[in-house]
Protein backbone atom coordinates (compact mmCIF):
# COMPACT_ATOMS: atom_id res chain seq x y z
CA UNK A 1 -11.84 112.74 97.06
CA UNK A 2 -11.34 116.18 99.28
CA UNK A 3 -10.08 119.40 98.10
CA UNK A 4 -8.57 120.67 101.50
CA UNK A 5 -6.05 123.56 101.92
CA UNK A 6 -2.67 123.21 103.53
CA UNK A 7 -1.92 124.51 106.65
CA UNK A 8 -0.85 128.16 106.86
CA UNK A 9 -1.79 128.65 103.20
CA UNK A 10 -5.45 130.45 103.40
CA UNK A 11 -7.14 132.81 106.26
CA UNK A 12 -10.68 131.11 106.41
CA UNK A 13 -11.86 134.21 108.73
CA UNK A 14 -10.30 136.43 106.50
CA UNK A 15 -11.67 135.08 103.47
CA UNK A 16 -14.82 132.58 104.51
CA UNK A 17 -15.98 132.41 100.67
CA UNK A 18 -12.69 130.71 99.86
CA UNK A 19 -12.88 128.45 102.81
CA UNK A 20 -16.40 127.57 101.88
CA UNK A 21 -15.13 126.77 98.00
CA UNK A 22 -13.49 123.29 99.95
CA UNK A 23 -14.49 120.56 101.66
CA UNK A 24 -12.61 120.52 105.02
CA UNK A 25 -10.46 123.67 106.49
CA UNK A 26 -6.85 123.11 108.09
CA UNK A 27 -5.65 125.34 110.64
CA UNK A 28 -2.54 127.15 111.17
CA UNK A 29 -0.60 125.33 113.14
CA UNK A 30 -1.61 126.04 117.07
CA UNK A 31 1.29 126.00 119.37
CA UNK A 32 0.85 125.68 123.57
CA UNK A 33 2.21 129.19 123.78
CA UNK A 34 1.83 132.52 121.56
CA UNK A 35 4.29 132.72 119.46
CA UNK A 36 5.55 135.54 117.84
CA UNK A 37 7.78 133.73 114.78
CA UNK A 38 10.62 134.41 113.15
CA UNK A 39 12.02 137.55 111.83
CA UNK A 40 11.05 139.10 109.11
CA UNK A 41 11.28 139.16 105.91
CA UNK A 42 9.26 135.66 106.16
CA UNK A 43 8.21 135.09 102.38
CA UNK A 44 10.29 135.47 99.27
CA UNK A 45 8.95 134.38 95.58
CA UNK A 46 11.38 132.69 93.71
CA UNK A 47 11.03 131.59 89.69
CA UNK A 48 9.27 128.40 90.58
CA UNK A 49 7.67 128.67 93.91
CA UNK A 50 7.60 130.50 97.20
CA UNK A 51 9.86 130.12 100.55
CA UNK A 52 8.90 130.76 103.90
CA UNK A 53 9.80 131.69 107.17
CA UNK A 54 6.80 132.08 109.05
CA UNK A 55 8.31 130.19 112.10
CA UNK A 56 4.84 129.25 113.80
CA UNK A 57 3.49 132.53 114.62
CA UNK A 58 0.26 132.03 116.36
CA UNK A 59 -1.95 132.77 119.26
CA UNK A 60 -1.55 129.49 121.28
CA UNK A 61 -4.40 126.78 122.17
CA UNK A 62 -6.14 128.80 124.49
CA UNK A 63 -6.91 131.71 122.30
CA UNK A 64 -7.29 130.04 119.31
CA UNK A 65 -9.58 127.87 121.39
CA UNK A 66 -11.47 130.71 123.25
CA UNK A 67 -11.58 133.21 120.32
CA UNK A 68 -11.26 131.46 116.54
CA UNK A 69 -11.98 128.18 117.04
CA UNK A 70 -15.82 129.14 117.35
CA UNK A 71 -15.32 131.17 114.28
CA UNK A 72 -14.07 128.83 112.47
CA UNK A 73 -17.01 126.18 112.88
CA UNK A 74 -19.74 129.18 111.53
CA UNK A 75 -17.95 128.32 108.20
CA UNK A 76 -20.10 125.06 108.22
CA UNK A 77 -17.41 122.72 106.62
CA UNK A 78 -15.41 120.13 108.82
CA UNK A 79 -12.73 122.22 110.26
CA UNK A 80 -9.18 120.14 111.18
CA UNK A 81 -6.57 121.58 113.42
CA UNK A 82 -2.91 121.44 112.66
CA UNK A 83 -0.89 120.87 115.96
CA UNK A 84 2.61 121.50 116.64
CA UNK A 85 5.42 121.34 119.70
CA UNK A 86 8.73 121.19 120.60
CA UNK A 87 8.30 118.07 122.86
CA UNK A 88 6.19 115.21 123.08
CA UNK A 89 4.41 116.33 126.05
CA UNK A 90 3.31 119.60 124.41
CA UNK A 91 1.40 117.36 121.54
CA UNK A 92 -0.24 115.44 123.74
CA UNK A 93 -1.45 118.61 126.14
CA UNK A 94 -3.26 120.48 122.96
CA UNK A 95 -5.02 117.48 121.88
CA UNK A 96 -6.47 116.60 125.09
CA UNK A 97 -8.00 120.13 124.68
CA UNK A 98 -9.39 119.49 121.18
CA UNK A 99 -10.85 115.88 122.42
CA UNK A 100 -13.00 117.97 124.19
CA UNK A 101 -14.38 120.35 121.41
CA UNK A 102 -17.23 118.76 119.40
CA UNK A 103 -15.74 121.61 116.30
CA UNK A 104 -12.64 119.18 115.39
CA UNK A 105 -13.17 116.87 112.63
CA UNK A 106 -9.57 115.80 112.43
CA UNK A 107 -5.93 116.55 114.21
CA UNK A 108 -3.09 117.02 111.65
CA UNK A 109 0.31 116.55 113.63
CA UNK A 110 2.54 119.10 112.13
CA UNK A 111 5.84 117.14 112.41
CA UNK A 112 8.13 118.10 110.17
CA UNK A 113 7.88 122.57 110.32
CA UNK A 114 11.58 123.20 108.01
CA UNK A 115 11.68 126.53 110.21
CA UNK A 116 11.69 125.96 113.78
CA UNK A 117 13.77 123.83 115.88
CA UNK A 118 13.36 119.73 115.47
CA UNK A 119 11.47 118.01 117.90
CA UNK A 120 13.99 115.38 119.85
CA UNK A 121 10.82 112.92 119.97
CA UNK A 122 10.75 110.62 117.31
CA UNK A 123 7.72 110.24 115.09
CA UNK A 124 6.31 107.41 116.28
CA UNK A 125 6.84 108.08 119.78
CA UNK A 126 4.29 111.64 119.08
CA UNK A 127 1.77 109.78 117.14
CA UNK A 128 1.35 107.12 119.89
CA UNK A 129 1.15 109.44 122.93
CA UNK A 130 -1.14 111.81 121.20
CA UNK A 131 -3.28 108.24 119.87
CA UNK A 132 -4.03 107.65 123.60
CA UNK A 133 -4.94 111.38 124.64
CA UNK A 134 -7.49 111.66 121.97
CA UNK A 135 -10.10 109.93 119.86
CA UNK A 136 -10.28 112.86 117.07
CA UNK A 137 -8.90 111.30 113.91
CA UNK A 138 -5.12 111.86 113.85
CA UNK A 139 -2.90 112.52 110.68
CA UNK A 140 0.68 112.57 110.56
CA UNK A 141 2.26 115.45 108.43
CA UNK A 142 5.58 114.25 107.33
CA UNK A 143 8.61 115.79 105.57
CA UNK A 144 9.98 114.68 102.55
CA UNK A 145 13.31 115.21 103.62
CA UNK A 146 14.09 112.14 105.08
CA UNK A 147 16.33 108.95 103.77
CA UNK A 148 12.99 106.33 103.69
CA UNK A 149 9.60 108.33 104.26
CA UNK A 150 7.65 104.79 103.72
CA UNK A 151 9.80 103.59 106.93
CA UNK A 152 8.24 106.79 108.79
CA UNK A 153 5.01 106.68 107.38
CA UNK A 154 4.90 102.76 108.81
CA UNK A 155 5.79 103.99 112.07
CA UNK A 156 3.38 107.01 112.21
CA UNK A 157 0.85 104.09 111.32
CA UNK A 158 1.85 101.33 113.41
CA UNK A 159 1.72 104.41 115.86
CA UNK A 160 -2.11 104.80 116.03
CA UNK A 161 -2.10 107.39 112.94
CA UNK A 162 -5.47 107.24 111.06
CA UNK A 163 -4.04 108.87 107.72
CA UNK A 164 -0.94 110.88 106.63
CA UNK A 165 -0.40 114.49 104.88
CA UNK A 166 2.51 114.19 102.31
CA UNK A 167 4.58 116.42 102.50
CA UNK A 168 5.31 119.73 104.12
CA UNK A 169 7.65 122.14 102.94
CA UNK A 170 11.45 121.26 101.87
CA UNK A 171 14.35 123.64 103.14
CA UNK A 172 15.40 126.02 100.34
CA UNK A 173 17.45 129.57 100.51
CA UNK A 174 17.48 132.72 97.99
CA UNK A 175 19.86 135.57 97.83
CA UNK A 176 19.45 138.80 97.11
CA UNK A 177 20.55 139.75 93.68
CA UNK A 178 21.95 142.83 94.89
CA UNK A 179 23.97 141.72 97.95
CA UNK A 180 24.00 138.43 97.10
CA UNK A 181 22.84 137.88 101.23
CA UNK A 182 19.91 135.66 101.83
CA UNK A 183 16.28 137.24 101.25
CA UNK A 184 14.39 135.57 104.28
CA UNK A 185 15.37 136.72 107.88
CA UNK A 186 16.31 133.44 109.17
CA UNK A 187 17.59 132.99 105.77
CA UNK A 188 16.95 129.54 105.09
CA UNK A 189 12.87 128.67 104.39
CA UNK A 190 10.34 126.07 103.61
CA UNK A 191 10.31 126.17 99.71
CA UNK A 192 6.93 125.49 98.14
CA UNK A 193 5.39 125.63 94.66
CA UNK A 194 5.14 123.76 91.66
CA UNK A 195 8.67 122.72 92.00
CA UNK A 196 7.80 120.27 95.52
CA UNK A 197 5.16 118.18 93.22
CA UNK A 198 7.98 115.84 92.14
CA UNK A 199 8.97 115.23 95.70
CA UNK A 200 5.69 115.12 97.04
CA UNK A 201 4.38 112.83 94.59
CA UNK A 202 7.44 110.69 95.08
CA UNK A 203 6.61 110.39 98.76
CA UNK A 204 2.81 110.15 98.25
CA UNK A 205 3.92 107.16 95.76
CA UNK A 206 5.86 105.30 98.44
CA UNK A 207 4.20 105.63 101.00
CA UNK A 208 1.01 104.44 99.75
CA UNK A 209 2.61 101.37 99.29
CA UNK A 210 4.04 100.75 102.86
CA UNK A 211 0.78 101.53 104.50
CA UNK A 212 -2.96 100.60 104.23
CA UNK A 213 -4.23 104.31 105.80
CA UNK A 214 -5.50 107.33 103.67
CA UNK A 215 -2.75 109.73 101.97
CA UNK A 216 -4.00 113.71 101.59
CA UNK A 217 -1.42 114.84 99.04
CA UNK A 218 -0.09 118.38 98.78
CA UNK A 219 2.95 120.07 96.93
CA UNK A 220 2.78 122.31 94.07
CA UNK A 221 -0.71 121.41 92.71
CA UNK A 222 -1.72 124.06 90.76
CA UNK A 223 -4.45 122.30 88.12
CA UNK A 224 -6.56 119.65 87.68
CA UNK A 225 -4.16 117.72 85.85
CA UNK A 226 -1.94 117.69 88.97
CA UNK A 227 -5.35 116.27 91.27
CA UNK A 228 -5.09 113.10 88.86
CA UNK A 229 -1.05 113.16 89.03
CA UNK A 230 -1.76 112.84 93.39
CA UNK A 231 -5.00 110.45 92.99
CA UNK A 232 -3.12 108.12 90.46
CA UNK A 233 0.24 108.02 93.41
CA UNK A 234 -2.13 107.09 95.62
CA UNK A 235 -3.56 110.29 97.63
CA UNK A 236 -7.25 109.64 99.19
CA UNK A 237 -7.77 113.58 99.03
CA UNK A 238 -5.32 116.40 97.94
CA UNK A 239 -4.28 119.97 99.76
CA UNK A 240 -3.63 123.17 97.83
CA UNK A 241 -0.96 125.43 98.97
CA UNK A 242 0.81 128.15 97.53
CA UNK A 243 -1.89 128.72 94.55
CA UNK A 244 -4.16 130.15 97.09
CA UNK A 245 -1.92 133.23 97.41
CA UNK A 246 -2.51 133.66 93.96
CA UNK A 247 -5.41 132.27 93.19
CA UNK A 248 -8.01 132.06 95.68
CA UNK A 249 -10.53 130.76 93.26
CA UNK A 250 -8.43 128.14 92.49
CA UNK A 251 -10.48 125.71 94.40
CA UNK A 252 -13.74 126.21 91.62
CA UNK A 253 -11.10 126.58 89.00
CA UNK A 254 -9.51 122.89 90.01
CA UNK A 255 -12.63 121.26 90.49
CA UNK A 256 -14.03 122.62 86.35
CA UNK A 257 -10.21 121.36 85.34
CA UNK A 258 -10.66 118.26 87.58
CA UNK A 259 -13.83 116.86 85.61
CA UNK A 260 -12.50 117.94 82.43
CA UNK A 261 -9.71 115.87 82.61
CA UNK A 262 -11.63 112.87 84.00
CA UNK A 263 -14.09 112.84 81.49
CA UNK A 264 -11.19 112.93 78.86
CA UNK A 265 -9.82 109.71 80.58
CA UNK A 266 -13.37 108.03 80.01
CA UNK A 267 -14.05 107.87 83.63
CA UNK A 268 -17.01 109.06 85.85
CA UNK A 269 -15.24 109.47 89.09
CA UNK A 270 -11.01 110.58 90.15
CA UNK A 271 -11.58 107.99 92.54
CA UNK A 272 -11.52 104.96 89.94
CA UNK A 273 -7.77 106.64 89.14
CA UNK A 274 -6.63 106.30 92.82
CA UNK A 275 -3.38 104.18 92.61
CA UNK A 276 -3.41 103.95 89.50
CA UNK A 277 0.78 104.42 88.81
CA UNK A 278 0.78 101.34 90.79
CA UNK A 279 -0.45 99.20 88.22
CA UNK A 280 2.46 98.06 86.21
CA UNK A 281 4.79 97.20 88.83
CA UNK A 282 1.65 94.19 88.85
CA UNK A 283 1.90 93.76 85.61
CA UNK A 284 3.74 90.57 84.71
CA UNK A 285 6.35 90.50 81.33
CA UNK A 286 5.12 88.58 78.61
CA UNK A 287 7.49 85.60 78.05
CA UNK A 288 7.58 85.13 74.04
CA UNK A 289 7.31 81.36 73.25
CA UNK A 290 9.81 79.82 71.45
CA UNK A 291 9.04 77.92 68.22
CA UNK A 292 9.21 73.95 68.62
């Protein structure tokens, strides 16, 4: 199992010693174009997590290829790159860029951003025309706010995806106790924290039933405890989020927790847990006999 971060959610250039703490760093998401984002304010705390409105700001491909992509790979950890668009074609145009760059372990498809416009294409449809542009392992990044996120994650695989990253953010709003307005600029936000891990772990659950490729799990994980929680749904590897805005050695601190935990459980590795919350819908009932 990987500790990775999620995307947006730690400045590896800003801070390399954190980046170096996991075992594979995630990109902001890297647009065609710069893009400014939204209006501020973009982050608001809340009592149980964190919204957002960053709205994609970034440099576009070609700087981030030309000026921090080469940074990035001094870190000496596999570095993945979180790609987002607003059509089908712009997906496809970034990754044929990254085929080319030895630096890219892994693509992560951001499809499912709460805080910029929907894409018209459907899910599927991305994953498949992005499958044939590149051979960098691709992972889907789905939202939980869908009615059936097993049926998506079954398309994103029947679609040429090579794992998934459950979940991204889920819409929330807070108001200003003052004017009672909302707090964020565009006023609605992705909402984040130890609140999601229900929702995420639901969806991790699911979909690791529906499909036979790797899950990274992410959504509120804040301890050790919540690794096992993600490994036992299912997850291959696990993404921390928000707690790196508080905790930037949370990555050591997980990892201490992480073995604690497993050697409390009499195992040697969180792997032997994965899927574990699985097990009794195999279970059979036992039928009591009836006396002759």
């Amino acid at each position: 199992m990987r500790i990775l971060n999620a995307s947006g959610c730690l400045d590896a250039l800003a801070a390399p010693d954190v980046a170096r703490s996991l075992d594979a760093f995630v990109s902001k998401t890297v647009t065609p174009l710069p893009r400014e984002g939204n209006a501020p304010v973009r982050i608001a705390e809340t009592d149980s997590g964190m919204l957002n409105s960053i709205g994609l700001a970034n440099p576009g491909i070609d700087a981030f290829l030309a000026e921090k992509l080469p940074r990035l790979s001094e870190l000496g950890i596999p570095i993945w790159i979180s790609v987002g668009g607003f059509t089908t074609s712009e997906y496809v145009g970034i990754c044929e860029q990254l085929n080319e760059r030895d630096e890219v372990a892994t693509i992560e498809l951001n499809l499912s951003c709460p805080n910029v416009e929907a894409v018209e294409a459907t899910v599927a449809e991305i994953v498949l025309a992005c499958r044939t542009a590149t051979g960098v392992p691709l992972y889907a990044k789905l939202s939980p706010a869908v009615p059936d996120i097993a049926e998506v994650a079954r398309a994103a695989e029947s679609a040429g995806a090579d794992g998934l990253s459950l979940v991204n953010t889920i819409r929330g709003l807070s108001l200003d106790e003052r004017t009672l307005t909302p707090v964020l600029g565009p006023a609605v936000g992705g909402y984040s924290g130890p609140a999601l891990k229900p929702i995420a772990l639901a969806a991790v659950y699911s979909c690791y039933r529906a499909v036979d490729v790797p899950i990274v799990g992410m959504g509120g994980i804040q301890t050790g405890r919540d690794v096992i929680d993600f490994v036992a749904a299912g997850a291959a590897d696990v993404a921390l989020g928000t707690v790196l805005f508080t905790d930037p050695d949370a990555p050591r601190r997980i990892r201490e927790q992480l073995a604690a935990e497993i050697a409390a459980l009499g195992r040697s590795e969180v792997d032997e847990l994965r899927g574990m919350s699985h097990e009794h819908r195999n279970r059979q009932p036992e039928v009591e006999s009836s006396p002759a």
